[in-house]
Protein backbone atom coordinates (compact mmCIF):
# COMPACT_ATOMS: atom_id res chain seq x y z
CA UNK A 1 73.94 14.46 9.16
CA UNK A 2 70.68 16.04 9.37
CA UNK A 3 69.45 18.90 6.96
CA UNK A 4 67.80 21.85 7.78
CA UNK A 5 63.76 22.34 7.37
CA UNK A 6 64.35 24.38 4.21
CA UNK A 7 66.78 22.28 2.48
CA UNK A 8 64.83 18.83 3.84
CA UNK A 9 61.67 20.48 2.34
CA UNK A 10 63.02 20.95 -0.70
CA UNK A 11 64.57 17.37 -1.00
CA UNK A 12 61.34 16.24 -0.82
CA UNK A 13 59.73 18.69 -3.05
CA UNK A 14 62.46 17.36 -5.68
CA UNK A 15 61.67 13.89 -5.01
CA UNK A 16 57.82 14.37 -5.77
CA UNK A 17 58.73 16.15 -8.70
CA UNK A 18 60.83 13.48 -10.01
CA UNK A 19 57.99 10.58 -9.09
CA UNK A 20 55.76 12.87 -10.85
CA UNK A 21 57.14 12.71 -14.46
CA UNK A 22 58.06 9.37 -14.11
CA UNK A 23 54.71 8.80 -14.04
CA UNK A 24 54.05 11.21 -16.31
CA UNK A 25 56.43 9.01 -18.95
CA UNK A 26 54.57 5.76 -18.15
CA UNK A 27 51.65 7.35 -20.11
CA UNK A 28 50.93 6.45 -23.63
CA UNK A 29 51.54 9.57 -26.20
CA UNK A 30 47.71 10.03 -26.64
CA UNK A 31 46.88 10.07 -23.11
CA UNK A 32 49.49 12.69 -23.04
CA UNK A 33 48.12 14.36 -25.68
CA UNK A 34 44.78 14.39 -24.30
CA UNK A 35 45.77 15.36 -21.16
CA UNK A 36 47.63 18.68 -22.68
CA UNK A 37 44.54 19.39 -25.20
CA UNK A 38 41.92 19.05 -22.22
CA UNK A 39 44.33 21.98 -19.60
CA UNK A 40 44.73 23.81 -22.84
CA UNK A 41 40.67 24.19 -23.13
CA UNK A 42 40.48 24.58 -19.28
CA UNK A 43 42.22 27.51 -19.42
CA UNK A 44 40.71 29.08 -22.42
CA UNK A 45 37.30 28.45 -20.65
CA UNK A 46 38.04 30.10 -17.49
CA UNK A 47 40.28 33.30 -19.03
CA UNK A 48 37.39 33.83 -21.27
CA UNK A 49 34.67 33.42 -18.22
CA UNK A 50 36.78 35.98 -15.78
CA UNK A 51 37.29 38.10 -18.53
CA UNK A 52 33.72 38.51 -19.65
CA UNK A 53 32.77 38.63 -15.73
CA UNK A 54 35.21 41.41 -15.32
CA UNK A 55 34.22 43.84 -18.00
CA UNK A 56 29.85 43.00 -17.80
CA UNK A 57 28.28 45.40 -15.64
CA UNK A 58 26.78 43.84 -12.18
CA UNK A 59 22.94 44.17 -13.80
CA UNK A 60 23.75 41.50 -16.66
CA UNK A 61 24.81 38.86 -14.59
CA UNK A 62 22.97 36.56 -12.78
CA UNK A 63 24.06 36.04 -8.93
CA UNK A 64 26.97 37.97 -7.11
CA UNK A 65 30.15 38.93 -9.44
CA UNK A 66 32.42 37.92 -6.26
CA UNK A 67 30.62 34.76 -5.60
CA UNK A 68 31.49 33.46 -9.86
CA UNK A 69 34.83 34.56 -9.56
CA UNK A 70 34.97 32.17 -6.37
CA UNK A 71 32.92 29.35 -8.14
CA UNK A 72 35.69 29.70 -11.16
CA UNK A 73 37.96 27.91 -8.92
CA UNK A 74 35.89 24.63 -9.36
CA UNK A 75 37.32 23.44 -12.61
CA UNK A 76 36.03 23.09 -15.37
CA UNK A 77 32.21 23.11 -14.12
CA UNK A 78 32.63 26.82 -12.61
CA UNK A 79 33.16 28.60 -15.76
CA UNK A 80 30.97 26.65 -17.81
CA UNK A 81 28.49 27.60 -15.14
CA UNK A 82 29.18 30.85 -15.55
CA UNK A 83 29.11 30.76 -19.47
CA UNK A 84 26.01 28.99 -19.70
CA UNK A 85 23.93 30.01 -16.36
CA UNK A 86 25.36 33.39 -15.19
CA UNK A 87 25.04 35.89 -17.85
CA UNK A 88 21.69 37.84 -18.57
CA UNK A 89 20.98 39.14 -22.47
CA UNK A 90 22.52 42.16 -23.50
């Protein structure tokens, strides 16, 4: 019996999914941990980047606005860039 595209798509998609947290439970609890805490600071890092971006006006920062949203994309070293590199003194 074969299965449609859609439904052979997502048989796969649940298969990854499952090989993915069993890998996921193969890690030791502070690896784990880690691995939460370090996302958890990614995003914190890059909402508080777009968010300053957003609301300073194009003459405080350094470089094209569209081209830092872009280089937020490159986790985590985009919005650090930004943070550290982009802004001009208010």
């Amino acid at each position: 019996m074969t299965l449609p595209s859609d439904a052979a798509e997502a048989a796969h998609q649940g298969e990854e999914l499952q090989a993915a947290h069993e890998k996921w439970d193969t890690l030791p609890r502070w690896q784990q941990t880690g691995i939460i805490a370090l996302a958890a600071v990614e995003v914190v890092l890059t909402t508080r980047a777009a968010v300053d971006l957003f609301r300073r006006p194009r003459g405080e920062v350094r470089g094209p606005k569209t081209l830092w949203f872009l280089g937020f994309a490159i986790q985590p070293f985009g919005p650090i860039a930004y943070l550290a590199l982009g802004r001009r003194r208010r």
